[in-house]
C-alpha atoms as a PDB file:
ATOM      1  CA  UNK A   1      -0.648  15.792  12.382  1.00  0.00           C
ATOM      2  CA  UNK A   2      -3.584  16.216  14.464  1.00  0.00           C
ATOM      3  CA  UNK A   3      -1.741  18.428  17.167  1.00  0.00           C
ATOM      4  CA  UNK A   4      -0.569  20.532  14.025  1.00  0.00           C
ATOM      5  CA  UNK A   5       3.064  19.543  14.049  1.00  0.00           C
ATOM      6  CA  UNK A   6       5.094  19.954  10.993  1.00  0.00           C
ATOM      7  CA  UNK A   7       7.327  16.742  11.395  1.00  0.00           C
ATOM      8  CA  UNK A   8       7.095  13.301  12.967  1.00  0.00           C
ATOM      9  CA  UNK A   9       8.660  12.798  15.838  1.00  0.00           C
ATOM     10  CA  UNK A  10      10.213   8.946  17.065  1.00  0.00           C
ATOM     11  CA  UNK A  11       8.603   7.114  19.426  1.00  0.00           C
ATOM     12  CA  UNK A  12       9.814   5.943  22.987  1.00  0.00           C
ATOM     13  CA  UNK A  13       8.395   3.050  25.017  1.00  0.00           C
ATOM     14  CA  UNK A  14       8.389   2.911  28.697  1.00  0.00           C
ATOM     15  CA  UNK A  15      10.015  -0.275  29.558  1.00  0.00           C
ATOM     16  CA  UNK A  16       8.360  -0.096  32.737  1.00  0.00           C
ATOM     17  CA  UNK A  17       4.580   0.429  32.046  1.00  0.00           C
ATOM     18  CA  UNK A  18       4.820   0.137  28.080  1.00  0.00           C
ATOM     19  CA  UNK A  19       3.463   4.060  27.693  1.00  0.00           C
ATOM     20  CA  UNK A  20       4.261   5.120  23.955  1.00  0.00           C
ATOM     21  CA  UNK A  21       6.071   9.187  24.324  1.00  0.00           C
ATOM     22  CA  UNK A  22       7.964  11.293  21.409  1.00  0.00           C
ATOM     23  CA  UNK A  23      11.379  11.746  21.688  1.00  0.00           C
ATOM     24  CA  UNK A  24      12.781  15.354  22.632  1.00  0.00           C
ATOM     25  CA  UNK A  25      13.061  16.302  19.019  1.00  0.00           C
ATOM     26  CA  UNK A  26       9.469  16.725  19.316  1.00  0.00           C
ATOM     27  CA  UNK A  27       8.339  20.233  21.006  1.00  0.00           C
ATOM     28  CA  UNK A  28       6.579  18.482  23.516  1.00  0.00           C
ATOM     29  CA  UNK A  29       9.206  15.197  24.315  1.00  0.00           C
ATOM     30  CA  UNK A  30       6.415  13.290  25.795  1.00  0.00           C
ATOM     31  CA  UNK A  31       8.744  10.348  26.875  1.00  0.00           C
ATOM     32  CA  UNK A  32      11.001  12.754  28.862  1.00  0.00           C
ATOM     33  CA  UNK A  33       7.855  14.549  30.103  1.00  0.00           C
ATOM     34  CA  UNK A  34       6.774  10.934  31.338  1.00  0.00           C
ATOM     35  CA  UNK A  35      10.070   9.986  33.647  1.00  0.00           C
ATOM     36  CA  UNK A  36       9.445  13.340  34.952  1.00  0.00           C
ATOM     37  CA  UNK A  37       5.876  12.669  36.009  1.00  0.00           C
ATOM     38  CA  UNK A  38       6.021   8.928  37.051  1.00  0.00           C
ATOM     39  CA  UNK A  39       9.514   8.488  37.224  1.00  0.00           C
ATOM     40  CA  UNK A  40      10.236   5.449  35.384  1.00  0.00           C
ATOM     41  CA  UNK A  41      13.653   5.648  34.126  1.00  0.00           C
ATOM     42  CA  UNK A  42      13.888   3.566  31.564  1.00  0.00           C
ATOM     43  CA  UNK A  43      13.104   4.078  27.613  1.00  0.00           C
ATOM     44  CA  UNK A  44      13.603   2.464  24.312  1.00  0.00           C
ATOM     45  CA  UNK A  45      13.101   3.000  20.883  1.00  0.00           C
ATOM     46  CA  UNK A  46      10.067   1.667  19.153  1.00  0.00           C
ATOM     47  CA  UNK A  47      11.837   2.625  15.937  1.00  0.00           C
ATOM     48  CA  UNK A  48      12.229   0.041  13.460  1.00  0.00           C
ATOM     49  CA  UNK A  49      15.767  -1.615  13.249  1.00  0.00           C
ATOM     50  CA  UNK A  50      16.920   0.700  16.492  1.00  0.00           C
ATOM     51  CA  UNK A  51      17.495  -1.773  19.926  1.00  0.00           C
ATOM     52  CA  UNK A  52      18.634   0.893  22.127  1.00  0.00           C
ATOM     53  CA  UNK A  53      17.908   1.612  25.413  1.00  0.00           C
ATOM     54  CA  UNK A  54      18.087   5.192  27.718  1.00  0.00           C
ATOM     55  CA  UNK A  55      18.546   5.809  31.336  1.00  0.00           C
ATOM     56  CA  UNK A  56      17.077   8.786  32.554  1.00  0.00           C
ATOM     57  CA  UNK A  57      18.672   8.372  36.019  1.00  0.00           C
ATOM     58  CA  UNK A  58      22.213   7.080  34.789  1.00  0.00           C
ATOM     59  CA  UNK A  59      22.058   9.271  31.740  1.00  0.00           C
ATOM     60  CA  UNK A  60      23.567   6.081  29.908  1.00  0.00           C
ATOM     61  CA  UNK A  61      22.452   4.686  26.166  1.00  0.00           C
ATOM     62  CA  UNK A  62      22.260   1.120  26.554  1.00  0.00           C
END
Protein backbone atom coordinates (compact mmCIF):
# COMPACT_ATOMS: atom_id res chain seq x y z
CA UNK A 1 0.00 0.00 0.00
CA UNK A 2 2.79 2.28 -0.39
CA UNK A 3 0.79 4.85 -2.62
CA UNK A 4 -1.89 4.64 0.28
CA UNK A 5 -4.54 2.73 -1.58
CA UNK A 6 -7.16 0.93 0.29
CA UNK A 7 -7.51 -2.17 -2.11
CA UNK A 8 -5.37 -4.11 -4.56
CA UNK A 9 -5.84 -3.57 -7.79
CA UNK A 10 -5.12 -6.57 -10.84
CA UNK A 11 -2.36 -6.39 -12.81
CA UNK A 12 -2.07 -5.94 -16.71
CA UNK A 13 0.94 -6.85 -18.87
CA UNK A 14 1.83 -5.13 -22.00
CA UNK A 15 2.10 -7.79 -24.53
CA UNK A 16 4.15 -5.56 -26.45
CA UNK A 17 7.00 -4.31 -24.13
CA UNK A 18 6.04 -6.59 -21.01
CA UNK A 19 5.31 -3.18 -18.73
CA UNK A 20 3.30 -4.42 -15.54
CA UNK A 21 -0.05 -1.49 -15.14
CA UNK A 22 -3.30 -1.81 -12.72
CA UNK A 23 -6.38 -2.35 -14.19
CA UNK A 24 -9.03 0.61 -14.27
CA UNK A 25 -10.52 -0.50 -11.01
CA UNK A 26 -7.57 1.10 -9.64
CA UNK A 27 -7.84 5.13 -9.34
CA UNK A 28 -4.95 5.50 -11.34
CA UNK A 29 -5.52 2.42 -14.27
CA UNK A 30 -1.91 2.46 -15.04
CA UNK A 31 -2.31 -0.11 -17.96
CA UNK A 32 -4.91 2.14 -19.69
CA UNK A 33 -2.76 5.18 -18.80
CA UNK A 34 0.11 3.19 -20.68
CA UNK A 35 -1.77 2.56 -24.31
CA UNK A 36 -2.48 6.12 -23.95
CA UNK A 37 1.13 7.20 -23.61
CA UNK A 38 2.96 4.63 -25.88
CA UNK A 39 0.20 3.29 -27.62
CA UNK A 40 0.57 -0.32 -27.46
CA UNK A 41 -2.73 -1.83 -27.74
CA UNK A 42 -2.55 -4.86 -26.43
CA UNK A 43 -2.99 -6.17 -22.61
CA UNK A 44 -3.42 -9.27 -20.63
CA UNK A 45 -4.00 -10.38 -17.35
CA UNK A 46 -1.17 -11.39 -15.13
CA UNK A 47 -3.85 -12.76 -12.82
CA UNK A 48 -3.55 -16.21 -11.83
CA UNK A 49 -5.87 -18.74 -13.70
CA UNK A 50 -7.20 -15.60 -16.06
CA UNK A 51 -5.79 -16.08 -20.06
CA UNK A 52 -7.50 -13.17 -21.42
CA UNK A 53 -6.47 -10.74 -23.62
CA UNK A 54 -7.76 -6.74 -24.35
CA UNK A 55 -7.63 -4.58 -27.35
CA UNK A 56 -7.47 -1.11 -26.70
CA UNK A 57 -7.88 -0.21 -30.41
CA UNK A 58 -10.59 -2.96 -31.30
CA UNK A 59 -12.15 -2.65 -27.89
CA UNK A 60 -12.39 -6.61 -28.12
CA UNK A 61 -11.63 -9.26 -25.02
CA UNK A 62 -9.73 -11.90 -26.54
Amino acid sequence: MQLGEQHWAHLRICLDCGHVGCCDSSPRKHATAHFHDVGHPVMRSAEPGEIWRWCYIHEVLG
